[in-house]
PDB file of N, CA and C in Angstrom:
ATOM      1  N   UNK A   1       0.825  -1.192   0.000  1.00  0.00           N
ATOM      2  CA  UNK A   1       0.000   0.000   0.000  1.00  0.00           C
ATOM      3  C   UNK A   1       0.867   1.253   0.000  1.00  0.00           C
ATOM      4  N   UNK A   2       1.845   1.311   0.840  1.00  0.00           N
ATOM      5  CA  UNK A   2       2.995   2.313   0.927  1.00  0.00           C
ATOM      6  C   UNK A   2       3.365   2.693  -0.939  1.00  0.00           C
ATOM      7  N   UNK A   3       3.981   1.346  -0.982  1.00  0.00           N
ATOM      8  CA  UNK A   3       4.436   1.789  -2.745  1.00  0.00           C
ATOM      9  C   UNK A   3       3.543   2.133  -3.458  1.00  0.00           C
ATOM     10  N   UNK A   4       2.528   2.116  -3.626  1.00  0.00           N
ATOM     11  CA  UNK A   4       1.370   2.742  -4.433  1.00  0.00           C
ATOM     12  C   UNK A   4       1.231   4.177  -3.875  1.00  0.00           C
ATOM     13  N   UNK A   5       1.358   4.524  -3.206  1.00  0.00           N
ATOM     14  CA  UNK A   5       0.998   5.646  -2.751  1.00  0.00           C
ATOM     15  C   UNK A   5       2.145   6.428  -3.458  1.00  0.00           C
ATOM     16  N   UNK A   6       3.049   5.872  -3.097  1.00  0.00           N
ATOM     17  CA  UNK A   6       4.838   6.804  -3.599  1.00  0.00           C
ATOM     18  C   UNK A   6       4.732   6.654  -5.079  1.00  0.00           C
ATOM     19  N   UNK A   7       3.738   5.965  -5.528  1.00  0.00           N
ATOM     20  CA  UNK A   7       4.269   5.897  -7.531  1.00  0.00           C
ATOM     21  C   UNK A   7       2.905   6.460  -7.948  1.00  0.00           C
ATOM     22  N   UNK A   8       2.282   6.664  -7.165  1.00  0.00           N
ATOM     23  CA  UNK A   8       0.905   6.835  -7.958  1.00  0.00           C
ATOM     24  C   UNK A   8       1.246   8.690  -8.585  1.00  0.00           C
ATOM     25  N   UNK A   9       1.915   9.324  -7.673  1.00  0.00           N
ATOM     26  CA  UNK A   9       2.050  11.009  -8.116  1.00  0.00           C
ATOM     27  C   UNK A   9       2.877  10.444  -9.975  1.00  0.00           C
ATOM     28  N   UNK A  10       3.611   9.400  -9.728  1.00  0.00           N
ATOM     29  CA  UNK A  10       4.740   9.679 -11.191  1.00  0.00           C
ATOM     30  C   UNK A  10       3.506   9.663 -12.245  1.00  0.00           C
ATOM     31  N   UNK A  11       2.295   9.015 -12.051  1.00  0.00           N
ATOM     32  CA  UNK A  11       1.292   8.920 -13.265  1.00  0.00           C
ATOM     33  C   UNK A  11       0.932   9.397 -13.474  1.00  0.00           C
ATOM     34  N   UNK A  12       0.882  11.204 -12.968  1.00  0.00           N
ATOM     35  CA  UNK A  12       0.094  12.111 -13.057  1.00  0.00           C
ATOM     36  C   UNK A  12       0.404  12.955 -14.251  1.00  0.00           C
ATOM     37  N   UNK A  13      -0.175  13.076 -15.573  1.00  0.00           N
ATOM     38  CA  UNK A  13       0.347  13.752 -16.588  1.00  0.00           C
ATOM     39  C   UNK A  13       0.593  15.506 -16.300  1.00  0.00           C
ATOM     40  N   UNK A  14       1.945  15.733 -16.945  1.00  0.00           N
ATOM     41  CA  UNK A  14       2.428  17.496 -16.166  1.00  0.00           C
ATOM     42  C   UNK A  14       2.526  17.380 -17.918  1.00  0.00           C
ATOM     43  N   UNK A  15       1.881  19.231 -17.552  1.00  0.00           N
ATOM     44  CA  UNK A  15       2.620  19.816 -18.893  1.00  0.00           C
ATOM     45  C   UNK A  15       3.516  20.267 -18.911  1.00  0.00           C
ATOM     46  N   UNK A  16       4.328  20.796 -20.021  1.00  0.00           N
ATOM     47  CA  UNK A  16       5.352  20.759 -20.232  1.00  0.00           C
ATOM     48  C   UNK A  16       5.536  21.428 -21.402  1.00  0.00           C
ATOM     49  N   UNK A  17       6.490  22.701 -21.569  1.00  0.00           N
ATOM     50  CA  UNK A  17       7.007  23.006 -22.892  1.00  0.00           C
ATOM     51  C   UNK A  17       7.092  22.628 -23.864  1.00  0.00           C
ATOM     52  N   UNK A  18       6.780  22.738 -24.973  1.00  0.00           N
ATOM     53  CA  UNK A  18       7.618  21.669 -25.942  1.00  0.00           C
ATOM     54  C   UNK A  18       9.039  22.265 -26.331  1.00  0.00           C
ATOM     55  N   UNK A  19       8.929  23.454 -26.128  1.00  0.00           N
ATOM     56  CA  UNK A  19      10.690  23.508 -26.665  1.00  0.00           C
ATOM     57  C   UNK A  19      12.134  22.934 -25.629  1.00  0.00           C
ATOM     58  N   UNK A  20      11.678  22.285 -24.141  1.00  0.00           N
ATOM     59  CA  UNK A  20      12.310  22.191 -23.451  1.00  0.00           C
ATOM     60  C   UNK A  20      12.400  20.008 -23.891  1.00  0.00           C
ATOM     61  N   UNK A  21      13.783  19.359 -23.448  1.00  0.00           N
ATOM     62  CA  UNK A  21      14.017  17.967 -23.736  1.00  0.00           C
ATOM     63  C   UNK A  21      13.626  17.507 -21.912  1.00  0.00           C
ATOM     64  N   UNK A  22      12.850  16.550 -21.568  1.00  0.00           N
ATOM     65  CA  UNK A  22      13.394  16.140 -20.557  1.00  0.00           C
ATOM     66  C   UNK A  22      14.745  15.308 -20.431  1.00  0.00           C
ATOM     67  N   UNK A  23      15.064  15.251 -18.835  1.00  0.00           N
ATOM     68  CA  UNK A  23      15.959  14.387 -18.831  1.00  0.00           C
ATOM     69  C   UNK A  23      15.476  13.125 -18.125  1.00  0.00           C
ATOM     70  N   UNK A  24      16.193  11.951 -18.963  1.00  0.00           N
ATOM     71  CA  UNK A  24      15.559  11.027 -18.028  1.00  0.00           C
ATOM     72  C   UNK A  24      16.491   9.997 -18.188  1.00  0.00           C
ATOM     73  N   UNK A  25      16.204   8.794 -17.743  1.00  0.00           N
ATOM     74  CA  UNK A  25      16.971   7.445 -17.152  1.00  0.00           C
ATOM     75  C   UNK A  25      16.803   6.633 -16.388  1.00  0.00           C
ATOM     76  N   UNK A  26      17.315   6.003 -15.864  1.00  0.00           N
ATOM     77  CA  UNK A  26      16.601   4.556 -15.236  1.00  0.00           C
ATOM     78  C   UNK A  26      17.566   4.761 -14.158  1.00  0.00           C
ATOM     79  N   UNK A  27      16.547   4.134 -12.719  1.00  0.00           N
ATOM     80  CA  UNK A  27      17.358   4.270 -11.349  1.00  0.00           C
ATOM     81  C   UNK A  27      16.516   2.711 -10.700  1.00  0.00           C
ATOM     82  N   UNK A  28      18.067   1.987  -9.829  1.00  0.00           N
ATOM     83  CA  UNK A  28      17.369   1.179  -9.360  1.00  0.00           C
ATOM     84  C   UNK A  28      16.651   1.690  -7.710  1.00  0.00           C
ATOM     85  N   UNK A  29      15.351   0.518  -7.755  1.00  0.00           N
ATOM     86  CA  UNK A  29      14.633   1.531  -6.476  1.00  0.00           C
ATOM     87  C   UNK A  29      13.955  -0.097  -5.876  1.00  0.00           C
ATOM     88  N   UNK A  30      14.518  -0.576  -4.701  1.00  0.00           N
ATOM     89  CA  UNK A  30      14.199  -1.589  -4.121  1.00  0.00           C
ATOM     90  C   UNK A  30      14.145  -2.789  -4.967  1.00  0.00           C
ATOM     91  N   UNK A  31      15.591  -2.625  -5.458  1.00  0.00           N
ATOM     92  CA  UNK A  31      15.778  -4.124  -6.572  1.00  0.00           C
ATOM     93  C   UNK A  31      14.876  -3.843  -8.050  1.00  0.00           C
ATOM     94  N   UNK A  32      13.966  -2.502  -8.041  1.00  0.00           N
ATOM     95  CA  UNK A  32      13.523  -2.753  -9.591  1.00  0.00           C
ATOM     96  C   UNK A  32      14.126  -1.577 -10.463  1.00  0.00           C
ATOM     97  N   UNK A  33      14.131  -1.853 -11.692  1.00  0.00           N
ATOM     98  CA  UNK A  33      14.714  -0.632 -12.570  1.00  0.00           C
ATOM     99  C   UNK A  33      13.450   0.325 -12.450  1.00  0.00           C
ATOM    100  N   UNK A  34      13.385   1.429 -12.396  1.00  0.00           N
ATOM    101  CA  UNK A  34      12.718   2.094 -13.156  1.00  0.00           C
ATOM    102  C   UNK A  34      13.082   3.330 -14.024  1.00  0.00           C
ATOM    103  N   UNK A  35      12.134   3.536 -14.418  1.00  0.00           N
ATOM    104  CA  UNK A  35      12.194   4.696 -15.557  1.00  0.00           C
ATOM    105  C   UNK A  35      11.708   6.172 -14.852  1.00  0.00           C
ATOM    106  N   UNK A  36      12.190   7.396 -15.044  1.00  0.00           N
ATOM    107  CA  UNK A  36      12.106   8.749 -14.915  1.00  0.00           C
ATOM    108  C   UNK A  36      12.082   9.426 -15.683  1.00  0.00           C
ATOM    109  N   UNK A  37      11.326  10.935 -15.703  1.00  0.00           N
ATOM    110  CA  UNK A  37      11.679  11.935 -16.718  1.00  0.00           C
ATOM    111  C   UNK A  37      12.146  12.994 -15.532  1.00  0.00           C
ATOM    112  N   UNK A  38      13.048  14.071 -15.773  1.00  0.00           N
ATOM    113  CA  UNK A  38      12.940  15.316 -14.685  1.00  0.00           C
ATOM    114  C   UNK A  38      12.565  16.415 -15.739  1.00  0.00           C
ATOM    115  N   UNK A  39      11.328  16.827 -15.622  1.00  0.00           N
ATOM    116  CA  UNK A  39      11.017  18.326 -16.700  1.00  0.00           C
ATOM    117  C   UNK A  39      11.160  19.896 -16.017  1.00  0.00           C
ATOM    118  N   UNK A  40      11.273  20.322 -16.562  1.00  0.00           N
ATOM    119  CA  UNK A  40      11.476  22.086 -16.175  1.00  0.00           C
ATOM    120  C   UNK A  40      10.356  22.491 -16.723  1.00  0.00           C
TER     121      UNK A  40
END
């Protein structure tokens, strides 16, 4: 229940510039890969 709570904000669609690239990459987080964007 904890982890749902902590991943549920990443699903939340943000707008975003289009002239700006995010950055993103993969971090491990309790043994799983995941995926990130960081946007400005």
């Amino acid at each position: 229940m904890k982890t749902t709570a902590l991943l549920l904000p990443m699903l939340v669609p943000v707008v975003v510039s289009a002239q700006q690239k995010p950055v993103t990459g993969y971090a491990t987080v309790n043994g799983l890969k995941m995926y990130y964007e960081i946007r400005d």
